[in-house]
Protein backbone atom coordinates (compact mmCIF):
# COMPACT_ATOMS: atom_id res chain seq x y z
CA UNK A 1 -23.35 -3.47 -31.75
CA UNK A 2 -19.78 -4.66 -31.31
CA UNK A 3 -18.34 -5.04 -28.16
CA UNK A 4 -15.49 -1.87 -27.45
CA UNK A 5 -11.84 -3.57 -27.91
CA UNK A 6 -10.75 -2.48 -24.20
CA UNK A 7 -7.20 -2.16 -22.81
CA UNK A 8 -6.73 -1.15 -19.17
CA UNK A 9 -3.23 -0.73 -17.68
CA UNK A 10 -3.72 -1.37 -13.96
CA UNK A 11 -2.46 -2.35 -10.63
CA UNK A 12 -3.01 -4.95 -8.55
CA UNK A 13 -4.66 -3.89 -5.80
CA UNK A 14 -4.79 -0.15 -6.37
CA UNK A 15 -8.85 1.37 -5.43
CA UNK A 16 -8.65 3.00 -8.40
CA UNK A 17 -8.11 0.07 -10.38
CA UNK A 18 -10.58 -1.85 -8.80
CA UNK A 19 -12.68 0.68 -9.54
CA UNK A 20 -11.98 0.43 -12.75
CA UNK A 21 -12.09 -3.75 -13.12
CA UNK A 22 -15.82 -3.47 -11.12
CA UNK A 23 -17.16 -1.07 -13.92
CA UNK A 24 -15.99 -4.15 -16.47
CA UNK A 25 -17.67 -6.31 -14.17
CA UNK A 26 -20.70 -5.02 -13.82
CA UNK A 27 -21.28 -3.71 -17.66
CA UNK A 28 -19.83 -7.45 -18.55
CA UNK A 29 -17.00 -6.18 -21.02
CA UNK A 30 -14.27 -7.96 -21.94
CA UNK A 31 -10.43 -6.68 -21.59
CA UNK A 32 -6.97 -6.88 -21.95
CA UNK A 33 -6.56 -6.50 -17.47
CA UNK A 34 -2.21 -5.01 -18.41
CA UNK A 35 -0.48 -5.41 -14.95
CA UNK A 36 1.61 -2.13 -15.00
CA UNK A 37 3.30 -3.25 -11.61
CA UNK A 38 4.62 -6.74 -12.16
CA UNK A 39 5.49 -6.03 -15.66
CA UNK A 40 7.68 -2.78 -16.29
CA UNK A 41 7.06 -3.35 -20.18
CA UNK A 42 3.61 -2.75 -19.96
CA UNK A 43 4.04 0.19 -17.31
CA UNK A 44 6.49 1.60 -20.61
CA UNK A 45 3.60 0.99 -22.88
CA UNK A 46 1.08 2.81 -20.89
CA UNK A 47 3.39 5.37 -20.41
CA UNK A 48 3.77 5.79 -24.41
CA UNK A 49 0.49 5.36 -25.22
CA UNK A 50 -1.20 8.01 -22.30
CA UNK A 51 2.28 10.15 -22.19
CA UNK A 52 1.77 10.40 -18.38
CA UNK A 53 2.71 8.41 -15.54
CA UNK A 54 -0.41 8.52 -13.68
CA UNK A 55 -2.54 5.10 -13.14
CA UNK A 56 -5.49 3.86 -14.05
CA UNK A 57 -4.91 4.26 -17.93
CA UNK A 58 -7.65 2.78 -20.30
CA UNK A 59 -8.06 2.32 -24.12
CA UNK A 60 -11.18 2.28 -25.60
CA UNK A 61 -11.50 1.93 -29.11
CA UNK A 62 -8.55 3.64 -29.43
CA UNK A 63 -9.33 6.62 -27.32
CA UNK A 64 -7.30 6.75 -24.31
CA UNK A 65 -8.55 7.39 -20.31
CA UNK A 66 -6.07 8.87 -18.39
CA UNK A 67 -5.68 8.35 -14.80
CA UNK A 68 -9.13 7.76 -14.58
CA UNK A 69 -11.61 6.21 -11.96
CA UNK A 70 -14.19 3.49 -12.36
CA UNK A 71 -16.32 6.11 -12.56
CA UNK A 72 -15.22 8.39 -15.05
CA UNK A 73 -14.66 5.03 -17.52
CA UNK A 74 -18.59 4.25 -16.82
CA UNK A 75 -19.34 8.16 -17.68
CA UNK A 76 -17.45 7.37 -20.90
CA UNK A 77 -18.93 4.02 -22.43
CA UNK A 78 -22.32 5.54 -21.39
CA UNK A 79 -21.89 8.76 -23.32
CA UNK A 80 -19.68 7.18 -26.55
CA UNK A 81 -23.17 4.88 -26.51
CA UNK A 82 -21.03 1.29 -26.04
CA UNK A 83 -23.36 0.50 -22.87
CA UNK A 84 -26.39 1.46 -21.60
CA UNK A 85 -27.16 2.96 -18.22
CA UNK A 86 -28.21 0.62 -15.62
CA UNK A 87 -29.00 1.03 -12.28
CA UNK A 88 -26.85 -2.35 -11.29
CA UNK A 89 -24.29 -1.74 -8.90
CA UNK A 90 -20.94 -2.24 -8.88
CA UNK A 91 -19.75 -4.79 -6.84
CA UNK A 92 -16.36 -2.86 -5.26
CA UNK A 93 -16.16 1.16 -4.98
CA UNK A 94 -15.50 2.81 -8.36
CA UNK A 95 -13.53 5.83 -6.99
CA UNK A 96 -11.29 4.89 -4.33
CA UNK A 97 -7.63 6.11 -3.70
CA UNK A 98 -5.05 4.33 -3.75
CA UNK A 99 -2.31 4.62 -0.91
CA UNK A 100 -0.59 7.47 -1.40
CA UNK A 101 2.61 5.19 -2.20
CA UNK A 102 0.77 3.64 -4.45
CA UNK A 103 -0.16 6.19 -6.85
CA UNK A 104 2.51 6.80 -9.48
């Protein structure tokens, strides 16, 4: 099997992005880690490519997550088959808030 082409558009230090980095970590995927903060060109491309504002984004094979938790990403590769369940566990919390001026 090959390994899902992955593209995340993240923040920093949002929970939710962490979230979504630990799920990587723990299933051992590669991906693109697109700083939507530091980088307004990327924040434009998630934007175009999602059509929302709304953070985590992530690209699987084409298919795009929407503001989406660590969690919800993991319910994903597991169901689309690209990983198998384990009962590993993440190493940070998979859905955690952000500040609330954080969000958007």
């Amino acid at each position: 099997m090959n390994p899902p082409k992955i593209i995340a558009y993240l923040k920093p230090s949002c929970g939710w992005s962490q979230g979504v980095r630990a799920i990587m970590r723990k299933y051992n995927l590669a991906f693109a880690d697109r700083d939507i903060i530091n980088k307004p060109s990327l924040y434009a491309e998630m934007i175009e490519k999602s059509g929302q504002s709304l953070s985590p984004c992530v690209e699987i094979n084409g298919h795009m997550l929407a503001d989406v938790s660590g969690d919800e990403v993991e319910a994903y590769l597991i169901k689309a088959g690209l990983v198998q369940a384990t009962t590993a566990v993440a190493d940070a919390p998979t859905n955690q808030a952000c500040d609330a001026h954080h969000h958007e």
